[in-house]
C-alpha atoms as a PDB file:
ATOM      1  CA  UNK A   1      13.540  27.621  24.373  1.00  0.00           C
ATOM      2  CA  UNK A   2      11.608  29.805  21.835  1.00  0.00           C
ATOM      3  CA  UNK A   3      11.243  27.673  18.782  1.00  0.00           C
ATOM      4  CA  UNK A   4      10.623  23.866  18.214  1.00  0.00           C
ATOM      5  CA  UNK A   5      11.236  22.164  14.999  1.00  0.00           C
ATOM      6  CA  UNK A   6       9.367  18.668  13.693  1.00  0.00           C
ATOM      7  CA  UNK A   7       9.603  16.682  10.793  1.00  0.00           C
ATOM      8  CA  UNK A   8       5.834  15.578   9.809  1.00  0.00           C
ATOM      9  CA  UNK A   9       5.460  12.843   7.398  1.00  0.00           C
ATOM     10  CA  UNK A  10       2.150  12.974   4.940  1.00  0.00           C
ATOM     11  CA  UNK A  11       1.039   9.220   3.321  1.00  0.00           C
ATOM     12  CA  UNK A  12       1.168  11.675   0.042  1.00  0.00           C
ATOM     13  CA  UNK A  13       1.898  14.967  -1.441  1.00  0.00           C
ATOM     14  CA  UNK A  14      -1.792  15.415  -2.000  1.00  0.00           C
ATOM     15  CA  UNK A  15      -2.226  15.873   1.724  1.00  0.00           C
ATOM     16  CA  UNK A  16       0.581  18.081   1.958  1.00  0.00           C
ATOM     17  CA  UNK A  17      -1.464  20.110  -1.235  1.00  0.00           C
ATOM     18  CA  UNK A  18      -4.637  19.962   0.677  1.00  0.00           C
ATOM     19  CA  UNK A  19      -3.497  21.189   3.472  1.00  0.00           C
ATOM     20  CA  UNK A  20      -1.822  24.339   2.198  1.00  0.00           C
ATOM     21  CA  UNK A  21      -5.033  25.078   0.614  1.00  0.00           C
ATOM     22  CA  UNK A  22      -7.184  24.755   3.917  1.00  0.00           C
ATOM     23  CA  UNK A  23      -4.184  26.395   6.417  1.00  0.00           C
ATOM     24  CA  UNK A  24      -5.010  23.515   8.297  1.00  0.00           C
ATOM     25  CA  UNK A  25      -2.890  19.666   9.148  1.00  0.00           C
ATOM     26  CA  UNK A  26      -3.624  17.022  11.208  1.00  0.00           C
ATOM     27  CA  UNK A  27      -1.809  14.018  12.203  1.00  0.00           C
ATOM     28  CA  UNK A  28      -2.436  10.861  13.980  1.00  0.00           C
ATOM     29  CA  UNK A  29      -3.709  11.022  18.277  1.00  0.00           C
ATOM     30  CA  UNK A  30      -0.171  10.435  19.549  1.00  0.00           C
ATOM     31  CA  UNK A  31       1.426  13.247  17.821  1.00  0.00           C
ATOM     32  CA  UNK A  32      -1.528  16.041  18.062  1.00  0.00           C
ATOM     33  CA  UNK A  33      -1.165  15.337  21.501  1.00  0.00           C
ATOM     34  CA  UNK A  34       2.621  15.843  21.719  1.00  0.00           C
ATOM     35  CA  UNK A  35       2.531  18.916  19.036  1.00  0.00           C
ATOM     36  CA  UNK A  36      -0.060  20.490  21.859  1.00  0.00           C
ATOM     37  CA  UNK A  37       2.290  20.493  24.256  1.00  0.00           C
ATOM     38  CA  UNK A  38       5.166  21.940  22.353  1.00  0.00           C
ATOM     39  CA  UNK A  39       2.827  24.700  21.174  1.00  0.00           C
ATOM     40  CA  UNK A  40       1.847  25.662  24.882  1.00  0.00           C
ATOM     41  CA  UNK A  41       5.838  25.325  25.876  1.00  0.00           C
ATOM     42  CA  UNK A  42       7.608  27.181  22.881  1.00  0.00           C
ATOM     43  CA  UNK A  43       6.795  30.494  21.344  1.00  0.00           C
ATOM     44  CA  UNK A  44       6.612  28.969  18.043  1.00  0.00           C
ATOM     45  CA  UNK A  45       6.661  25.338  16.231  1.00  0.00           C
ATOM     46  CA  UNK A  46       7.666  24.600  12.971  1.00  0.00           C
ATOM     47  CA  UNK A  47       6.931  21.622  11.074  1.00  0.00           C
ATOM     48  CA  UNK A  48       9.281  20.017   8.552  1.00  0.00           C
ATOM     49  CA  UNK A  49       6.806  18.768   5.782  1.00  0.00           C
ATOM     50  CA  UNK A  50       8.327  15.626   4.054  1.00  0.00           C
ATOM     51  CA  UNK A  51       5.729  13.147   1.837  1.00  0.00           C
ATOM     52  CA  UNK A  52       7.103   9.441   1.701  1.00  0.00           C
ATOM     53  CA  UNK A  53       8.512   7.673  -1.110  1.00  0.00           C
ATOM     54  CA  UNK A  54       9.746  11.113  -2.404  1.00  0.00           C
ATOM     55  CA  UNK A  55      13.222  11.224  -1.140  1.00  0.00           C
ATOM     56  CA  UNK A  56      13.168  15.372  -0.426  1.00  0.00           C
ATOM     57  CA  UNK A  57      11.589  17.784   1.802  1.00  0.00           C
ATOM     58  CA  UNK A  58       8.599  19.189   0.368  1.00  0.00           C
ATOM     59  CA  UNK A  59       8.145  22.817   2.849  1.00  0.00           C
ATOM     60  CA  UNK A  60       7.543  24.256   6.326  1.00  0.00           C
ATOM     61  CA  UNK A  61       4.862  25.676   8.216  1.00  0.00           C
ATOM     62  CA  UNK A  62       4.150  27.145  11.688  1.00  0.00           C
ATOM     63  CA  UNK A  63       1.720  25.802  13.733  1.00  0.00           C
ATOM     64  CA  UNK A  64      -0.530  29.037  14.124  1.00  0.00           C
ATOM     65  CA  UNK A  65      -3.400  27.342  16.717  1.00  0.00           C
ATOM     66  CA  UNK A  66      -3.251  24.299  19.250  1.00  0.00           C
ATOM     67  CA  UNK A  67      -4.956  21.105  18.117  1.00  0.00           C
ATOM     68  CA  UNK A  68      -8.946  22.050  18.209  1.00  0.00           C
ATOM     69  CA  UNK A  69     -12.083  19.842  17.814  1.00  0.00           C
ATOM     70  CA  UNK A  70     -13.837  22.811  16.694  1.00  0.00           C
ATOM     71  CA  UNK A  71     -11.773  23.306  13.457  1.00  0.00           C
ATOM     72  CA  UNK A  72     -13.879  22.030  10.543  1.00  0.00           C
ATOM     73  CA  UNK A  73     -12.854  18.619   9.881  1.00  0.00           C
ATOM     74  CA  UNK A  74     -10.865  18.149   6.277  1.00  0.00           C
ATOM     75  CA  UNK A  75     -10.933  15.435   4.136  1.00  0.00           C
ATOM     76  CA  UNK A  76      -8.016  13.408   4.620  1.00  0.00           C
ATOM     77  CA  UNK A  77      -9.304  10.430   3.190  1.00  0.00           C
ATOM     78  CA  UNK A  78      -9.255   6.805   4.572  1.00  0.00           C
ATOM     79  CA  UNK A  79      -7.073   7.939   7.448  1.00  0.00           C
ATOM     80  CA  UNK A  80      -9.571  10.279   8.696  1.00  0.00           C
ATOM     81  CA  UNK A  81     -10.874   8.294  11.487  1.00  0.00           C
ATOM     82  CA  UNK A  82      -7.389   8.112  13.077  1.00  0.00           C
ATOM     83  CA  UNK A  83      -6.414  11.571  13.305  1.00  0.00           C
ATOM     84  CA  UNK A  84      -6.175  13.547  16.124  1.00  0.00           C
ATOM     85  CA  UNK A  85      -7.472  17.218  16.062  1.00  0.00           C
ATOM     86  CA  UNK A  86      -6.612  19.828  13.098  1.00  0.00           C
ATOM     87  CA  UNK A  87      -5.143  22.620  14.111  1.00  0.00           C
ATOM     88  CA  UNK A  88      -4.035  25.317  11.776  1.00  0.00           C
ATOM     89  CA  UNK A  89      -0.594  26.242  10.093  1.00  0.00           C
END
């Protein structure tokens, strides 16, 4: 298989906002670790960006870069702690 699609699901659409600003996302442990696997299996993933409570889909992005520690840490607010890795879209 060549391409992987995921539906994400941001707390808010200031998240989503944020992170087409930065080129960056990050989501909680669990999923960073299954979205690194899918980017080292498929030749591209592409995330379904949905905020809750809004009843729509709000975009898409590619996942450009596995899940990296390195990547300067964004400010996702009081979920911050639980996040796995950003990586960038």
């Amino acid at each position: 298989d060549k391409v992987k699609f995921i539906i994400m699901r941001s707390s808010n659409l200031a998240t989503l906002q944020l992170s087409v600003k930065q080129e960056m996302w990050a989501t909680s442990r669990s999923t960073t670790e299954l979205l690194d696997s899918y980017f080292k299996s498929f030749e591209h993933v592409v995330l379904l960006f949905s905020a809750n409570q809004t009843g729509h889909f709000q975009g898409y992005a590619r996942m450009m870069s596995a899940p990296d520690y390195k990547l300067r840490a964004l400010q996702w607010g009081r979920s911050a702690g639980e996040l796995g890795d950003n990586f960038k879209v």
